[in-house]
C-alpha atoms as a PDB file:
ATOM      1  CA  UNK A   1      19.876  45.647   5.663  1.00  0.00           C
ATOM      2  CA  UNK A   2      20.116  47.762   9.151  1.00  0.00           C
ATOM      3  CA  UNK A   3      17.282  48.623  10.876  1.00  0.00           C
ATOM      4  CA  UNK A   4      17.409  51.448  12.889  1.00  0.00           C
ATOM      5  CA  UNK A   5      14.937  52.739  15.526  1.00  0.00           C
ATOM      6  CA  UNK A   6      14.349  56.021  13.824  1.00  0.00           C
ATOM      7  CA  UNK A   7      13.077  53.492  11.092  1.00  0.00           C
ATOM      8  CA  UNK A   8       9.043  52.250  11.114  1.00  0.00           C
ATOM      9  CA  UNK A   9       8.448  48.928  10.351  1.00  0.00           C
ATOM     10  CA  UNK A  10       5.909  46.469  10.149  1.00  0.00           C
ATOM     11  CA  UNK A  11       5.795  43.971  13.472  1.00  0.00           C
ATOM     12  CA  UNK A  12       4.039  40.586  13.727  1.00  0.00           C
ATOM     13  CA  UNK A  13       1.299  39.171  16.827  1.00  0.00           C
ATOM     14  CA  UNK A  14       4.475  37.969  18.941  1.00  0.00           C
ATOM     15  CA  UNK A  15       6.413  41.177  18.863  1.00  0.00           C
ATOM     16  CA  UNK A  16       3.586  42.997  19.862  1.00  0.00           C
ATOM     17  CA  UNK A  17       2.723  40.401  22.600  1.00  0.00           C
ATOM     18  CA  UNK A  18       6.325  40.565  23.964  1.00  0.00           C
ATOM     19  CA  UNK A  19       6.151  44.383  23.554  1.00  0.00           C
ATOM     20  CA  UNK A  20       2.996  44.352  24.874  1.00  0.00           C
ATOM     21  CA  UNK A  21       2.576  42.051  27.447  1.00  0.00           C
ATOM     22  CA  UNK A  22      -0.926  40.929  26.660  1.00  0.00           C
ATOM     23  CA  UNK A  23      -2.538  38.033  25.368  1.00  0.00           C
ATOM     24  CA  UNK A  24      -4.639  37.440  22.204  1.00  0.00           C
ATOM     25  CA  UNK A  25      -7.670  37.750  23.535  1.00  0.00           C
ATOM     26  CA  UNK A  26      -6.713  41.073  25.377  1.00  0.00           C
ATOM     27  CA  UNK A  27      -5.299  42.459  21.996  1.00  0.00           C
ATOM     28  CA  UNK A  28      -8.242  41.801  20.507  1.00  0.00           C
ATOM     29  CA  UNK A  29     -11.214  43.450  23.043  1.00  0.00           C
ATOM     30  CA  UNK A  30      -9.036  46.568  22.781  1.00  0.00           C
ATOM     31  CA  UNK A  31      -8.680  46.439  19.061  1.00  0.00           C
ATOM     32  CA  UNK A  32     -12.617  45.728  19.078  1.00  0.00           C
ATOM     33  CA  UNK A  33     -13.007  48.790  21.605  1.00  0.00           C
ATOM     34  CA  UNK A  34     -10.911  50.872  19.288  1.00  0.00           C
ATOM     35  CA  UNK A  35      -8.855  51.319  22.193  1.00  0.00           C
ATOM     36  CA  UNK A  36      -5.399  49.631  20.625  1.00  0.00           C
ATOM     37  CA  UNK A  37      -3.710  50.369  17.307  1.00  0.00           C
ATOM     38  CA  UNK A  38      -5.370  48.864  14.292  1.00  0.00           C
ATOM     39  CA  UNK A  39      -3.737  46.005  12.484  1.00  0.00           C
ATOM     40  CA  UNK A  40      -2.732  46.299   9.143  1.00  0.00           C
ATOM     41  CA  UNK A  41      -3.039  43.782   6.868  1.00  0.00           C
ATOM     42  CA  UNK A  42       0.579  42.451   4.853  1.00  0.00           C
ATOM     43  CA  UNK A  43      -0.538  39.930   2.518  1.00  0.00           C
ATOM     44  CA  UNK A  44      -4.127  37.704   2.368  1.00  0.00           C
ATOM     45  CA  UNK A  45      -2.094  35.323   5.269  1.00  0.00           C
ATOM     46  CA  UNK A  46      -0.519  37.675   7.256  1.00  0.00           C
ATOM     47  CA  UNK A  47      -1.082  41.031   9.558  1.00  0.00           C
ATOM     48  CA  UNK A  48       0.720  43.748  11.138  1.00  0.00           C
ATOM     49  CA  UNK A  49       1.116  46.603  13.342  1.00  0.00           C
ATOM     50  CA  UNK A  50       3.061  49.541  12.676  1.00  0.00           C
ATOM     51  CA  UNK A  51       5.925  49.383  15.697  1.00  0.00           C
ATOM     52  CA  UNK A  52       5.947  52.899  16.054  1.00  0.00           C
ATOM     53  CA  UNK A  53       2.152  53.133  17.135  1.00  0.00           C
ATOM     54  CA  UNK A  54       2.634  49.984  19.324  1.00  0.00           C
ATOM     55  CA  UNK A  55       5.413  51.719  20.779  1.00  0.00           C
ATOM     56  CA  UNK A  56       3.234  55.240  21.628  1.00  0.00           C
ATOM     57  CA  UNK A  57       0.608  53.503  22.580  1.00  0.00           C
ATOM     58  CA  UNK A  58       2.444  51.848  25.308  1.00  0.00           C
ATOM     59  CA  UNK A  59       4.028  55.025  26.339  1.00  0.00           C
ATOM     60  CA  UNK A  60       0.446  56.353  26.534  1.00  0.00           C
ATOM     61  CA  UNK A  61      -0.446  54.373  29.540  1.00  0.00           C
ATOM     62  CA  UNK A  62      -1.331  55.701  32.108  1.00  0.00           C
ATOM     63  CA  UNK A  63       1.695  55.007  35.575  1.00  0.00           C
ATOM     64  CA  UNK A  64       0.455  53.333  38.042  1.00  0.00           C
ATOM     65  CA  UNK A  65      -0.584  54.923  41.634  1.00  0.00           C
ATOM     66  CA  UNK A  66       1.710  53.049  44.107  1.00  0.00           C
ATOM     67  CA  UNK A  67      -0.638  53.878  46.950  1.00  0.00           C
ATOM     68  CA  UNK A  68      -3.422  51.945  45.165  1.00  0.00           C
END
């Protein structure tokens, strides 16, 4: 099987750390804030984000003000 990256798909904690770039703990105060995609649950062991709402909520972030 291909995947392509018109094609959603479930990702696991590490991708969306690497994705990411935070830790756990930052992952979860967002998630707890509602301020971070929700994760979805796969099977009674394991969870998941969709990659396409990790991937616009990165993009949603705000650029950084080089004169700060």
């Amino acid at each position: 099987m291909t995947i392509h990256d018109n094609t959603d798909f479930y990702i696991r904690k590490p991708e969306v750390r690497k994705i990411t770039g935070l830790s756990d703990t930052s992952l979860w105060r967002l998630e707890k804030k509602k301020l971070f995609p929700k994760r979805r649950r796969l099977s009674a062991n394991a969870i998941g984000w969709l990659r396409s709402e990790i991937l616009a909520w990165v993009q949603s972030r705000p650029v950084v003000n080089e004169e700060c």
